[in-house]
N, C-alpha and C. Protein backbone atom coordinates (compact mmCIF):
# COMPACT_ATOMS: atom_id res chain seq x y z
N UNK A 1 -9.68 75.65 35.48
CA UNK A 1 -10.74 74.78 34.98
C UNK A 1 -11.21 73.89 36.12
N UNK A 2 -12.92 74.01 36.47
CA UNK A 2 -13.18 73.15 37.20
C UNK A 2 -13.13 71.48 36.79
N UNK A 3 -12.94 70.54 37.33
CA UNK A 3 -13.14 69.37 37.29
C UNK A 3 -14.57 68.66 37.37
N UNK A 4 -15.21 69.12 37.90
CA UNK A 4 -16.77 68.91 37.69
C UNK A 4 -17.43 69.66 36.44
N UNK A 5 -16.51 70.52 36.24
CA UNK A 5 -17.13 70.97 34.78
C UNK A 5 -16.54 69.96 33.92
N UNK A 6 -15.83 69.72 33.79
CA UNK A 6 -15.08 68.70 32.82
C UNK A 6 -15.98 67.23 32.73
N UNK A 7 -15.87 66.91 33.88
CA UNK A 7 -16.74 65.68 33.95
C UNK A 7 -18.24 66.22 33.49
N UNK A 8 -19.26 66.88 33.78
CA UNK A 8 -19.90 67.38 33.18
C UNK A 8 -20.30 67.61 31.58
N UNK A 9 -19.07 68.01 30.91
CA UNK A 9 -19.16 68.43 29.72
C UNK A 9 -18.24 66.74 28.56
N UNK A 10 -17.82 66.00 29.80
CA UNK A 10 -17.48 64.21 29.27
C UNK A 10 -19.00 63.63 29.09
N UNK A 11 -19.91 63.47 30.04
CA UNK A 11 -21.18 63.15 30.32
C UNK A 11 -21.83 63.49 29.60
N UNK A 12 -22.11 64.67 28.73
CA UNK A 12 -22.85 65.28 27.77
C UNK A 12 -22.28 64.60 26.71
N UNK A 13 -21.54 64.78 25.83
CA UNK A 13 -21.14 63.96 24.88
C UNK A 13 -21.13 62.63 25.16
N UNK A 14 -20.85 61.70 26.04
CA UNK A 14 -21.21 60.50 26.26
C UNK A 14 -22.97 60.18 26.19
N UNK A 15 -23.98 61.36 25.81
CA UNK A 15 -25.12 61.21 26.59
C UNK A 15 -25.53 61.32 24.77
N UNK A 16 -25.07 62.27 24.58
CA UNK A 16 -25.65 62.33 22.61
C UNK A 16 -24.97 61.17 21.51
N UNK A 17 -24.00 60.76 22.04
CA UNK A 17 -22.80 59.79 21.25
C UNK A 17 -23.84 58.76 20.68
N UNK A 18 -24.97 57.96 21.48
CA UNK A 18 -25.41 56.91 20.65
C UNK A 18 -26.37 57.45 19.36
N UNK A 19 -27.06 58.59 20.06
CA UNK A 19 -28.05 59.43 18.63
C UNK A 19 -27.20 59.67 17.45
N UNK A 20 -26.12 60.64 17.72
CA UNK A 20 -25.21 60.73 16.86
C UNK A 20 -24.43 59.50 15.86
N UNK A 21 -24.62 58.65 16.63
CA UNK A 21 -23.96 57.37 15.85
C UNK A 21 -25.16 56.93 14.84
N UNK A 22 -26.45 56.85 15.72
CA UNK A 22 -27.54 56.18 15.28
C UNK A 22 -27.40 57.20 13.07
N UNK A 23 -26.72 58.36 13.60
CA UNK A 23 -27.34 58.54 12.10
C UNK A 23 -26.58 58.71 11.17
N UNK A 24 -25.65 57.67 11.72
CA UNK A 24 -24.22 57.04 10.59
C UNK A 24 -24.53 55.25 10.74
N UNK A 25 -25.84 54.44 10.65
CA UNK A 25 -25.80 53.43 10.79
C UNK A 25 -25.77 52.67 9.95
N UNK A 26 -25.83 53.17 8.12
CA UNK A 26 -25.63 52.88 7.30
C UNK A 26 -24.24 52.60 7.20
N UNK A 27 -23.45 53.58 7.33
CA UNK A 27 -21.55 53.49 7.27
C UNK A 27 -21.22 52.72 7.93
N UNK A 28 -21.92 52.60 9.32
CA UNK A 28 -21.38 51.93 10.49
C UNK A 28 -21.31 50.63 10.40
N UNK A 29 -22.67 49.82 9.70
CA UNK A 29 -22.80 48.49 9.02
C UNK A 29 -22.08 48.20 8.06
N UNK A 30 -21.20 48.89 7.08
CA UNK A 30 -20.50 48.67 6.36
C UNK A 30 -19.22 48.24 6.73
N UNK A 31 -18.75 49.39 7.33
CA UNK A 31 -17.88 49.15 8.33
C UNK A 31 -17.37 47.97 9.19
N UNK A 32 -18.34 47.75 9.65
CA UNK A 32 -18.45 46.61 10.59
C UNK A 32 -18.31 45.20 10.02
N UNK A 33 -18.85 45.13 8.41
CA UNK A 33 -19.20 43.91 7.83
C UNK A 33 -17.76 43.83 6.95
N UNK A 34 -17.09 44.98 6.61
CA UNK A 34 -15.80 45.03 6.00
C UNK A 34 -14.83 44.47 7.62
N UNK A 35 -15.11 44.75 8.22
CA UNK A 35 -13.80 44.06 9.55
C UNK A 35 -14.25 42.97 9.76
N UNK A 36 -15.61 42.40 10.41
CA UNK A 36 -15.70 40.75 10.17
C UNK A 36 -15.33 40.06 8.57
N UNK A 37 -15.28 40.75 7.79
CA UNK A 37 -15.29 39.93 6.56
C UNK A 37 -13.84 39.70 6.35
N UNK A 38 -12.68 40.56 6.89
CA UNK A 38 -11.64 40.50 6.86
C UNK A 38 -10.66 39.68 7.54
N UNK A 39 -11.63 39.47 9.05
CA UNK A 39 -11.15 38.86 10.32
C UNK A 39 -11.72 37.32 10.30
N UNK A 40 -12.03 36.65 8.91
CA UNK A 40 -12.76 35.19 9.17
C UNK A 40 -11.45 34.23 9.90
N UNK A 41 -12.03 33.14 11.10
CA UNK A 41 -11.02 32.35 10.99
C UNK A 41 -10.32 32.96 11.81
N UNK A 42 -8.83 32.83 12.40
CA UNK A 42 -7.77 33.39 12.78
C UNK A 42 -6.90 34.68 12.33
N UNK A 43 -7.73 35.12 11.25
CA UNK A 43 -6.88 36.41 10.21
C UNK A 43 -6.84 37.26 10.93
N UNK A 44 -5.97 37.88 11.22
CA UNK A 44 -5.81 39.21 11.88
C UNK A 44 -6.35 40.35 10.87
N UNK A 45 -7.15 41.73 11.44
CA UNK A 45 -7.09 42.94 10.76
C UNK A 45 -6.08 43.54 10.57
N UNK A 46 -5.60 43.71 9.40
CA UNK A 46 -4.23 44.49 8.47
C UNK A 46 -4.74 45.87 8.75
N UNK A 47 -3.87 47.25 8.86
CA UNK A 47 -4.28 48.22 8.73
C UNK A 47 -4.51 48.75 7.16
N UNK A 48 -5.23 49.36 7.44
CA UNK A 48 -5.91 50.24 6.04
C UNK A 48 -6.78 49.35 5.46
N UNK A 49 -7.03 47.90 5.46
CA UNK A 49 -7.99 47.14 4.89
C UNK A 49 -9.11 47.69 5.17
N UNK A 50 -9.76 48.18 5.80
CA UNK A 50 -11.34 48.79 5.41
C UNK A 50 -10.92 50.16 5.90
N UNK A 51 -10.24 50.94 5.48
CA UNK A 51 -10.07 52.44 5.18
C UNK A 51 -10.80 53.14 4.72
N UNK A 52 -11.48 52.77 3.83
CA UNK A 52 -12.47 53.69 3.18
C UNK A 52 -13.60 53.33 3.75
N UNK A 53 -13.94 52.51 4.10
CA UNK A 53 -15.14 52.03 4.89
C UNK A 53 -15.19 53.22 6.09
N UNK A 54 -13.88 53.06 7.04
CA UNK A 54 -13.16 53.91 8.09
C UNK A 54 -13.76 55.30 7.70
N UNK A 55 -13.50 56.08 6.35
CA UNK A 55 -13.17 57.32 6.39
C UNK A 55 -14.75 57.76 6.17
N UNK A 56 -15.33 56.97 5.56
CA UNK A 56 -16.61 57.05 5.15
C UNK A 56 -17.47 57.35 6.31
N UNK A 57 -17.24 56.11 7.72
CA UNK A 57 -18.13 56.33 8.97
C UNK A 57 -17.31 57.87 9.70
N UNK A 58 -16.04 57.65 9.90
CA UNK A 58 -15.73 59.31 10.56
C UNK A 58 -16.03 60.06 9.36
N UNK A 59 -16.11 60.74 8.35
CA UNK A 59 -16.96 61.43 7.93
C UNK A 59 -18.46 62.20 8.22
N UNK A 60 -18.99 60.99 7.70
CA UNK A 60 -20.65 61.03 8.70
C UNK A 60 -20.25 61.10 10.07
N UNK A 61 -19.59 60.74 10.85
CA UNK A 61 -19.98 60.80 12.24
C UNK A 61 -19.18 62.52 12.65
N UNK A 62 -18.30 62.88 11.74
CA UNK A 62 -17.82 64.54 11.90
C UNK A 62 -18.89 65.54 11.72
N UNK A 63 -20.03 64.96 10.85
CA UNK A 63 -20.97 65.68 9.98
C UNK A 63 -22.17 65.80 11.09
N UNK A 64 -22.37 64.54 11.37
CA UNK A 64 -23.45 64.85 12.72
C UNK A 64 -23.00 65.38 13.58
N UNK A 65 -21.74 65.32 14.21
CA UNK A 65 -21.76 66.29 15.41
C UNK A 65 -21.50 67.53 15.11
N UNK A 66 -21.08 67.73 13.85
CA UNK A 66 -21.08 69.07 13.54
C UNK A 66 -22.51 70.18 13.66
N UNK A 67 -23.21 69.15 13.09
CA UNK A 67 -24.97 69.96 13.10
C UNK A 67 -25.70 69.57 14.46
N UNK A 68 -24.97 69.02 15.00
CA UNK A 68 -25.48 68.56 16.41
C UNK A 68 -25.14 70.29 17.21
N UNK A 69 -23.73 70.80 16.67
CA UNK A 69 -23.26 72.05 17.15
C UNK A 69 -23.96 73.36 16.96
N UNK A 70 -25.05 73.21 15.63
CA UNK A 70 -25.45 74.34 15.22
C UNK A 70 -26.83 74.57 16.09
């Protein structure tokens, strides 16, 4: 395996990653508003507290790159 292919094929996915996100920005805001809402103050984030929030954005974000593949 070349190494310039590698880096190459890192760069490409680093290059589609924000489109791809862009069309989970619904989940992603959820997401996001479930971990500040959790973290007010000094509170630390507990694991699994926004889990479903979690499974909801990797979901969508498995789903776009999936059709990103086709």
């Amino acid at each position: 395996m070349s190494g310039s292919n590698v880096w190459s094929r890192s760069r490409e996915r680093l290059r589609v990653f924000p489109e791809l996100l862009s069309q989970c920005a619904e989940e992603a805001a959820v997401y996001g508003k479930c971990v500040a809402a959790s973290t007010t103050g000094k509170q630390e984030l507990k694991k699994d507290l926004c889990a479903k929030e979690f499974e909801a954005l990797k979901t969508c974000f498995t789903n776009a790159v999936s059709h990103s593949l086709q």
